[in-house]
Protein backbone atom coordinates (compact mmCIF):
# COMPACT_ATOMS: atom_id res chain seq x y z
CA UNK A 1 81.18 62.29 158.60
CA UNK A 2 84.41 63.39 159.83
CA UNK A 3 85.47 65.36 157.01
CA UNK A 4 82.08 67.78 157.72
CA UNK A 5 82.99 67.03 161.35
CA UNK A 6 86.62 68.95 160.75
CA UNK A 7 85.00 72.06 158.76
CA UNK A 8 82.49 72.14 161.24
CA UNK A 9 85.29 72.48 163.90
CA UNK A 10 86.99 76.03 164.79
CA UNK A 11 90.32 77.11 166.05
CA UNK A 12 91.18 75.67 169.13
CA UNK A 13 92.61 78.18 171.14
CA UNK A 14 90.29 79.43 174.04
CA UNK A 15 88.35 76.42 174.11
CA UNK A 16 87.51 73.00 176.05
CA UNK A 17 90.71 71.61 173.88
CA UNK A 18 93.38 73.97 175.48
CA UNK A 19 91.52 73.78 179.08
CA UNK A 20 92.18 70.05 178.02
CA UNK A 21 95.23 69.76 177.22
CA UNK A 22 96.46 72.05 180.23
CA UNK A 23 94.51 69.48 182.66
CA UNK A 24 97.10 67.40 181.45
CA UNK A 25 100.30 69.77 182.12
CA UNK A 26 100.23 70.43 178.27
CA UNK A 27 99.99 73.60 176.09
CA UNK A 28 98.23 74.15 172.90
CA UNK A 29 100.40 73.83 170.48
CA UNK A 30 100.36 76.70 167.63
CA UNK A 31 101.37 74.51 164.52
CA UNK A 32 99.31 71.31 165.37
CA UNK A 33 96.41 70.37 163.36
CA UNK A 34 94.10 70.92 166.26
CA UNK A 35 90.51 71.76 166.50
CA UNK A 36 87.65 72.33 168.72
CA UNK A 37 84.05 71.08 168.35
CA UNK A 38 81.46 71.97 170.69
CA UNK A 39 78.86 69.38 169.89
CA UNK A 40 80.52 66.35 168.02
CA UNK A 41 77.93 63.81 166.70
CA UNK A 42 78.49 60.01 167.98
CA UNK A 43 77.43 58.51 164.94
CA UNK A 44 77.12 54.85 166.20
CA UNK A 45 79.81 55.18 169.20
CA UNK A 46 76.70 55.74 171.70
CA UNK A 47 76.08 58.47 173.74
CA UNK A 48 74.69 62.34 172.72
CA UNK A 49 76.40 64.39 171.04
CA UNK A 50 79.18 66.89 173.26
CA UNK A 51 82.12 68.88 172.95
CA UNK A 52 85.39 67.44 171.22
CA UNK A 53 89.24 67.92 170.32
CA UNK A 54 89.49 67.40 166.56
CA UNK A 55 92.72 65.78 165.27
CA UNK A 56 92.85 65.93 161.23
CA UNK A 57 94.73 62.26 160.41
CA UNK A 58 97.37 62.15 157.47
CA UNK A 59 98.60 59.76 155.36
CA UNK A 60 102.30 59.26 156.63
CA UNK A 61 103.33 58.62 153.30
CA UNK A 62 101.67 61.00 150.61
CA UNK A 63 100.61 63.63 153.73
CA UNK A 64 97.09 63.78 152.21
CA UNK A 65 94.64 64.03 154.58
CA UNK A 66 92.53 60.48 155.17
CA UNK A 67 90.37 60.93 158.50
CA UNK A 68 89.48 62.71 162.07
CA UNK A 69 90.52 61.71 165.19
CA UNK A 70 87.75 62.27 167.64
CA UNK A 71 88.76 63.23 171.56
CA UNK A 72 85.39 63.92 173.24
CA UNK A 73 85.50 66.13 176.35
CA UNK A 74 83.89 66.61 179.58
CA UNK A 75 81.73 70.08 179.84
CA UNK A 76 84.78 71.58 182.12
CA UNK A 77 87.71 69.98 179.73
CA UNK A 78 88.96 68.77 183.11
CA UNK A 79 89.23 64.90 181.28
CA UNK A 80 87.84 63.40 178.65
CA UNK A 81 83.79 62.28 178.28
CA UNK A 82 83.41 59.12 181.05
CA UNK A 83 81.57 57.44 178.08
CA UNK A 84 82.67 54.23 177.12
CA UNK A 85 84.44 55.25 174.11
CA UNK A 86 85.89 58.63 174.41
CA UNK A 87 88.12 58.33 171.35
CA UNK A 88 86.91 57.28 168.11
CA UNK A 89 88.52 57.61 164.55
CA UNK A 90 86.80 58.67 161.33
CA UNK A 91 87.50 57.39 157.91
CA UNK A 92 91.28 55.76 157.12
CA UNK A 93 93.38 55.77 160.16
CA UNK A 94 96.64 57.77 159.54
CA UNK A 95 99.44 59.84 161.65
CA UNK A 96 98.80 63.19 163.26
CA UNK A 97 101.81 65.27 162.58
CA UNK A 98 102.32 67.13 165.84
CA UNK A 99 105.24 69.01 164.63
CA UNK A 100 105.35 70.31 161.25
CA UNK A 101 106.34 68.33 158.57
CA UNK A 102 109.39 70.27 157.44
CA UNK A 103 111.34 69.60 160.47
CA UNK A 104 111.13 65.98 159.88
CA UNK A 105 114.76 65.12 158.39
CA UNK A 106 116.61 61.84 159.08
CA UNK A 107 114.88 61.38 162.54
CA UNK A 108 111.54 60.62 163.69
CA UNK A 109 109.66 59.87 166.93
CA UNK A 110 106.56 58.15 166.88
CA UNK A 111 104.15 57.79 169.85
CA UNK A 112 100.90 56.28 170.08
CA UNK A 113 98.23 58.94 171.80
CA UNK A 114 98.31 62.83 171.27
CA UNK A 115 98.87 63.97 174.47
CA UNK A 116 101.58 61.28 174.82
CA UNK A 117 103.29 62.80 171.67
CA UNK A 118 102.96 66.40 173.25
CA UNK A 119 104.46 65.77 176.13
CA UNK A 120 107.50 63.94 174.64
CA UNK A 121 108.00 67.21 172.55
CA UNK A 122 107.34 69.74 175.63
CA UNK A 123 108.68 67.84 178.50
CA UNK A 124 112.07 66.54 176.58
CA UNK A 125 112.13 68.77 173.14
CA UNK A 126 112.21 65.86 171.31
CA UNK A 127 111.33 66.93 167.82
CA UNK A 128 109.60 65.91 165.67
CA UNK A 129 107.20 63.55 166.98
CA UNK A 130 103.74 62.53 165.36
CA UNK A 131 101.03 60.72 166.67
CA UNK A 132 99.63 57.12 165.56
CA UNK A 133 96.54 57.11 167.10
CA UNK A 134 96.38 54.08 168.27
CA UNK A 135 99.06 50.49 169.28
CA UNK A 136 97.74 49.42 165.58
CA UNK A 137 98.76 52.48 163.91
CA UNK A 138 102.53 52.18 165.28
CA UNK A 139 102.32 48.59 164.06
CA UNK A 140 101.17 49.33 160.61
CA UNK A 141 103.65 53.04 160.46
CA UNK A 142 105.07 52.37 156.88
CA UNK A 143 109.38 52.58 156.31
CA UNK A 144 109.36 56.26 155.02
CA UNK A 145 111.78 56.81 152.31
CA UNK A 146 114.76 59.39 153.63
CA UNK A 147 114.02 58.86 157.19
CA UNK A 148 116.92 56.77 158.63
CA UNK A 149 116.16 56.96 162.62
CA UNK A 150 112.46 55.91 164.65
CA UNK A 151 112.28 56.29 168.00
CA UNK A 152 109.18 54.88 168.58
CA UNK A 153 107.82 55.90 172.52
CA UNK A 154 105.80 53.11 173.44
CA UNK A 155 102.97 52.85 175.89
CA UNK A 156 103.95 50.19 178.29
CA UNK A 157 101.47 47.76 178.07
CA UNK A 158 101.07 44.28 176.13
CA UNK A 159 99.38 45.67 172.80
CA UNK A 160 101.73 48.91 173.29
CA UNK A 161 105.04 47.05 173.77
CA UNK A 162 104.41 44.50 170.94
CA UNK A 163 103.29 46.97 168.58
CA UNK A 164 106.43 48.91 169.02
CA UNK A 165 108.47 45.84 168.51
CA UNK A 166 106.76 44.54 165.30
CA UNK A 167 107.06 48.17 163.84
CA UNK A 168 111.11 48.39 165.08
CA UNK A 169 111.50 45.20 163.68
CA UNK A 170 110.65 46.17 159.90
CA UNK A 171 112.26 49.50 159.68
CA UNK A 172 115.97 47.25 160.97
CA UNK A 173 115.21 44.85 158.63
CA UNK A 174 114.44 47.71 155.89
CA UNK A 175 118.06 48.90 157.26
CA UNK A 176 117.31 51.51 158.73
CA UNK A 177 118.04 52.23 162.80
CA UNK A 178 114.52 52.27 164.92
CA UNK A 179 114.60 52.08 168.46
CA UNK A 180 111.63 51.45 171.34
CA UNK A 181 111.67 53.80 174.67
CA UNK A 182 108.91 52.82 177.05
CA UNK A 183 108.49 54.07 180.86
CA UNK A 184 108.40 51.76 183.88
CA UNK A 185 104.73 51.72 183.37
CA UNK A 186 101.79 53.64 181.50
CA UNK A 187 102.77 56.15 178.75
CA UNK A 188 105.04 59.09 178.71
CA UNK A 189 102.67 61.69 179.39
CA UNK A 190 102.14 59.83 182.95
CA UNK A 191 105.97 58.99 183.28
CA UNK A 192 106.98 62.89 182.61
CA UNK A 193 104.66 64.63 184.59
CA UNK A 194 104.23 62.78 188.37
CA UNK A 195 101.60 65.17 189.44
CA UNK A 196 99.53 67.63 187.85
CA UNK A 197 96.72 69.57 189.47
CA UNK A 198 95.91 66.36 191.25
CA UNK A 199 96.17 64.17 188.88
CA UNK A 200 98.77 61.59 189.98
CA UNK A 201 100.66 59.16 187.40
């Protein structure tokens, strides 16, 4: 489903997923493999079906893609959907490579939501930076041969902070350097933007 889900999608630009992401103090990012769906199914999530940001997943390793991350969106793309589970992911879980691939060289940053990602890169220019999807996926992120530096920005929470750790922990022991930065609390999106349009961190 998510693979008809992502050719189903269209460009994001001028949609609910830009109106999104600028709710959040963010811009839509040219080279990011971004799309918009206006009525996303639920499969068995619950819920009808309704508009959605579409995030293709990657295999960090081979870069082949492996499934769709699903952001679903209120009618305004003020927030996301107030349904229980506005985020789902479709088929294997993998990375979302937020900045292109061929600026990844020795260093890497690693973050666990999209936005959170984004804003590292626009707030700080912190490049590159992908996206794990989830406090699992930055626990499972594989050593990647040639990459000598993570900087893995971690949500600040339990699951956040000791998936960070566990993944830190087996790149130093692979000998390579890999580092955790968290913020006082919440995520980095929240900890680099105070206020925005009302929305207080």
């Amino acid at each position: 489903m998510g693979r008809s889900l992502w050719h189903e999608a269209g460009e994001p630009a001028g949609t609910l997923v830009e109106a999104y992401l600028g709710s959040r103090g963010l811009a839509l990012p040219a080279d990011a493999p971004l799309r918009f769906h206006p009525c996303a199914w639920r499969n068995r999530v619950g819920g009808p079906p309704g508009p959605a940001m579409m995030a293709l997943m990657t295999s960090p390793e081979t870069g082949s893609p492996c499934g769709v991350h699903v952001t679903y969106l209120q009618p305004d793309g003020q927030g996301k959907s107030p349904s229980a589970r506005a985020k789902v992911m479709l088929g294997t879980a993998g990375v979302i490579c937020l900045t292109p691939g061929a600026e990844v060289t020795l260093g890497l940053g690693l973050a666990e939501g999209i936005e959170t990602a984004l804003a590292t890169v626009q707030r700080t220019g912190w490049r590159p930076v992908w996206a794990a999807a989830s406090a699992g996926g930055i626990r499972r992120f594989p050593v990647l041969p040639g990459i000598e530096c993570l900087t893995v920005f971690a949500d600040a929470d339990e699951a956040g902070m000791e998936a960070a750790r566990a993944c830190c922990r087996r790149w130093t022991v692979a000998g390579r350097e890999a580092r955790v930065l968290a913020p006082p609390t919440g995520d980095w999106d929240d900890a680099l933007l105070p206020q925005v349009s009302g929305r207080a961190a």
